[in-house]
C-alpha atoms as a PDB file:
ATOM      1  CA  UNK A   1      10.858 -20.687  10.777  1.00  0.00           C
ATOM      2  CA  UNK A   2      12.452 -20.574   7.380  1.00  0.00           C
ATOM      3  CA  UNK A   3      15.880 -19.522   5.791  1.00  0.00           C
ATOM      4  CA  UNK A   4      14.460 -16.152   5.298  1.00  0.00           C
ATOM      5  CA  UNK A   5      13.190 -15.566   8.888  1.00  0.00           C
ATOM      6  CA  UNK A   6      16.187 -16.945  10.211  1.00  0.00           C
ATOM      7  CA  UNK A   7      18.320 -14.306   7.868  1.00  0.00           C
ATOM      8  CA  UNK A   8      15.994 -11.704   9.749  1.00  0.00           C
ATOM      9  CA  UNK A   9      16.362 -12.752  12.883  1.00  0.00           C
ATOM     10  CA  UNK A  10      20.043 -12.452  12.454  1.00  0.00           C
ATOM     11  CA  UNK A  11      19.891  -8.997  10.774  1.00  0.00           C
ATOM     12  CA  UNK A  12      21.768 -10.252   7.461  1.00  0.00           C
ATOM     13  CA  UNK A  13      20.063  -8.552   4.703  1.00  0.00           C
ATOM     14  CA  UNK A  14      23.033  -9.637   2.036  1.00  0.00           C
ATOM     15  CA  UNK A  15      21.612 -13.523   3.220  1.00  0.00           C
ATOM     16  CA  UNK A  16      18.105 -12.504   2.607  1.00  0.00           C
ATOM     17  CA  UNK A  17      18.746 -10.984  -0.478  1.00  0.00           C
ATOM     18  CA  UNK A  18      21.035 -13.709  -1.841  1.00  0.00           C
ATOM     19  CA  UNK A  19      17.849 -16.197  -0.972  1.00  0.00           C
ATOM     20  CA  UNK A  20      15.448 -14.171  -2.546  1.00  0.00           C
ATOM     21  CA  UNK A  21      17.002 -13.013  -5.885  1.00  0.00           C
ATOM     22  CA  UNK A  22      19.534 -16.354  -6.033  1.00  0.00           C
ATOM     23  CA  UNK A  23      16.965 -18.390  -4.535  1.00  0.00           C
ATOM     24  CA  UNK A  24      13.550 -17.617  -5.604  1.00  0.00           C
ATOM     25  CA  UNK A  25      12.792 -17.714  -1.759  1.00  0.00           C
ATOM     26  CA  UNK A  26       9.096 -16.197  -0.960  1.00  0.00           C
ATOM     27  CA  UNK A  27       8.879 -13.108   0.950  1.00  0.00           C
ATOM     28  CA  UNK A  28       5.253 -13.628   1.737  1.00  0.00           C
ATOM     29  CA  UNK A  29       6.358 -17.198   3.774  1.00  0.00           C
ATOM     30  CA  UNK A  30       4.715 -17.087   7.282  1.00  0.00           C
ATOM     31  CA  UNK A  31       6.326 -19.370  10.238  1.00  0.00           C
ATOM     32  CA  UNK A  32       4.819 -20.832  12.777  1.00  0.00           C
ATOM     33  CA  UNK A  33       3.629 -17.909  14.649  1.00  0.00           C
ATOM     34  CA  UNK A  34       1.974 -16.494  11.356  1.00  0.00           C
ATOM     35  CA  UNK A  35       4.566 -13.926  11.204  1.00  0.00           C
ATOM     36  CA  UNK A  36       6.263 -12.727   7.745  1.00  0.00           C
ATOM     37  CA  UNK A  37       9.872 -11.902   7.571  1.00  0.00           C
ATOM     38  CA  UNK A  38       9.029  -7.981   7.171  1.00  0.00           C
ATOM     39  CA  UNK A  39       6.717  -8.410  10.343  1.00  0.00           C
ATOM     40  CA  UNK A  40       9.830 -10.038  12.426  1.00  0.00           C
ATOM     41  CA  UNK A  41      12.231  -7.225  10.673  1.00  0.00           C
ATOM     42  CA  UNK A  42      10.195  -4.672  11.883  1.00  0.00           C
ATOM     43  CA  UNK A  43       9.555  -6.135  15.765  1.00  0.00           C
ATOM     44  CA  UNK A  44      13.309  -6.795  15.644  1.00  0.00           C
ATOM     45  CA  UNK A  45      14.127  -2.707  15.171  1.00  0.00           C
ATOM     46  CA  UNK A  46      11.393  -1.578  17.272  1.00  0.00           C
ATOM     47  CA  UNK A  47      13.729  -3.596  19.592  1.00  0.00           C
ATOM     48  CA  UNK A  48      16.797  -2.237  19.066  1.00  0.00           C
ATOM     49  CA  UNK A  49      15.693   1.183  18.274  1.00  0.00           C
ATOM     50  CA  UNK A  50      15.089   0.874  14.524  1.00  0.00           C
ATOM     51  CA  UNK A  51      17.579   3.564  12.549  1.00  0.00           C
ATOM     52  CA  UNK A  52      20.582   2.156  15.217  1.00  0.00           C
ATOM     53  CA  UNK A  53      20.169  -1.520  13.266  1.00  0.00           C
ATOM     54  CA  UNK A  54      19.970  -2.675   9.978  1.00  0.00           C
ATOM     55  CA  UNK A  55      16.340  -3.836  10.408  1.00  0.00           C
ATOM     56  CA  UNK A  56      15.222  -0.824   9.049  1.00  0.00           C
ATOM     57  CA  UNK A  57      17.142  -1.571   5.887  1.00  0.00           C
ATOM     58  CA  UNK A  58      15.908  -5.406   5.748  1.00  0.00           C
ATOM     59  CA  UNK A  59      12.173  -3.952   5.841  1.00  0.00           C
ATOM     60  CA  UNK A  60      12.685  -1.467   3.191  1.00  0.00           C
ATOM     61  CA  UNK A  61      14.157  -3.922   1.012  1.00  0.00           C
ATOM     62  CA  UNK A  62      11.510  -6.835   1.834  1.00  0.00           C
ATOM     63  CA  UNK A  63       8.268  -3.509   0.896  1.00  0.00           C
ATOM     64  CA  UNK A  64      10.407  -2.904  -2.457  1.00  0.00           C
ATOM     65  CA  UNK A  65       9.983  -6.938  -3.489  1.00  0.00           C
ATOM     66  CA  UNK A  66       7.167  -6.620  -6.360  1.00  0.00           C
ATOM     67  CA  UNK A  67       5.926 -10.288  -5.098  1.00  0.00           C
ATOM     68  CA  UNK A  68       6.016  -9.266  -1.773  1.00  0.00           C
ATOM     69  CA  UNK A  69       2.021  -9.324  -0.900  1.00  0.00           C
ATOM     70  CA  UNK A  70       0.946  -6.704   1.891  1.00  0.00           C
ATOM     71  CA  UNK A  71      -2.885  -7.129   2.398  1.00  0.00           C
ATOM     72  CA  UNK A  72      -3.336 -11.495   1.764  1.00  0.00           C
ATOM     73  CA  UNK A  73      -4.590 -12.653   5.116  1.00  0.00           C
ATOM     74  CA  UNK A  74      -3.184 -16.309   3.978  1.00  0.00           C
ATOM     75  CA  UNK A  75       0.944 -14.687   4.064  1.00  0.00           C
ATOM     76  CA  UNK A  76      -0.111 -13.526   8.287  1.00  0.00           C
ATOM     77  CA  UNK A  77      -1.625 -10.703   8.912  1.00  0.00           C
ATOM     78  CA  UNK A  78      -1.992  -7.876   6.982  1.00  0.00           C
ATOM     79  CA  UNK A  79       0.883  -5.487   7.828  1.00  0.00           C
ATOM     80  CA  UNK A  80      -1.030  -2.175   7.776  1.00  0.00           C
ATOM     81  CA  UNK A  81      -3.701  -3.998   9.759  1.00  0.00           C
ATOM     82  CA  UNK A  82      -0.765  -5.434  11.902  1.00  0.00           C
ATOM     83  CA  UNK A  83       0.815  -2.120  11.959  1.00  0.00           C
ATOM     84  CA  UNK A  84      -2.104   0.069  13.280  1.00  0.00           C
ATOM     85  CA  UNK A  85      -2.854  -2.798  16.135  1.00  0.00           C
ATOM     86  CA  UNK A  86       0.575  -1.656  17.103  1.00  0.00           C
ATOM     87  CA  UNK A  87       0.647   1.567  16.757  1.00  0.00           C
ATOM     88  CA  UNK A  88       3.286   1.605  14.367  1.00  0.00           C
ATOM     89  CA  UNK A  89       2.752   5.059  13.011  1.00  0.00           C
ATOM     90  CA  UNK A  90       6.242   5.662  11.113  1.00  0.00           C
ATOM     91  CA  UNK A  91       5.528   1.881   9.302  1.00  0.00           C
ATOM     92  CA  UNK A  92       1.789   2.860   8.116  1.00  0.00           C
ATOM     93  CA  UNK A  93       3.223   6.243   7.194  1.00  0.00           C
ATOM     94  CA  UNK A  94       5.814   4.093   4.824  1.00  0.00           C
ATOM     95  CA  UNK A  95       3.128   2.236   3.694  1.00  0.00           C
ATOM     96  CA  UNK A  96       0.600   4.483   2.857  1.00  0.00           C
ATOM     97  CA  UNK A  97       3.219   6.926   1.238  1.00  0.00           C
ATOM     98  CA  UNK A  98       5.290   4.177  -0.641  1.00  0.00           C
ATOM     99  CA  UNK A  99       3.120   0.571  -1.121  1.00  0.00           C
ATOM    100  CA  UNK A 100      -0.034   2.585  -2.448  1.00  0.00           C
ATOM    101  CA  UNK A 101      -1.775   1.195   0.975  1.00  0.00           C
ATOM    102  CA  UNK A 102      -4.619   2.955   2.048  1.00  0.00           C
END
């Protein structure tokens, strides 16, 4: 795991976003289970019932990062891929709405 994941983990989004603006830390970094930060922030809320915790927040922000790279099977798996094989339907709603995913 990296910095960033570890930030996630933790639910600190002022870390992540330190690392990533201060930083120049990549969003798209995958750790050793081929997992991006925004695919541990969003397991995390599904968790802990996602608009009671700040992982909500911590995925928003990572899906507004301009280098943040949704569909590149080399940064894990694609999210809305990753998000249909869970039946994520509020996430591929985001996506499809917001990230110009289709």
């Amino acid at each position: 795991s990296t910095q960033l994941h570890w930030a996630v983990q933790c639910g600190v989004l002022a870390n992540l976003k330190f690392m990533i603006e201060n930083s120049n830390a990549d969003p798209n970094c995958i750790d050793s289970n081929g997992k991006t930060p925004l695919h541990l922030a969003i397991e995390k809320g599904k968790e802990l019932f996602l608009h009671q915790s700040n992982f909500f927040e911590i995925a928003e922000y990572l899906l507004c990062q301009q280098r943040l790279k949704l569909d590149e099977p080399e940064h894990g798996e694609p999210v809305i891929l990753w998000a249909c094989e869970e039946g994520k339907t509020n996430l591929l709603k985001y996506l499809t709405e917001n990230c110009n995913l289709d």
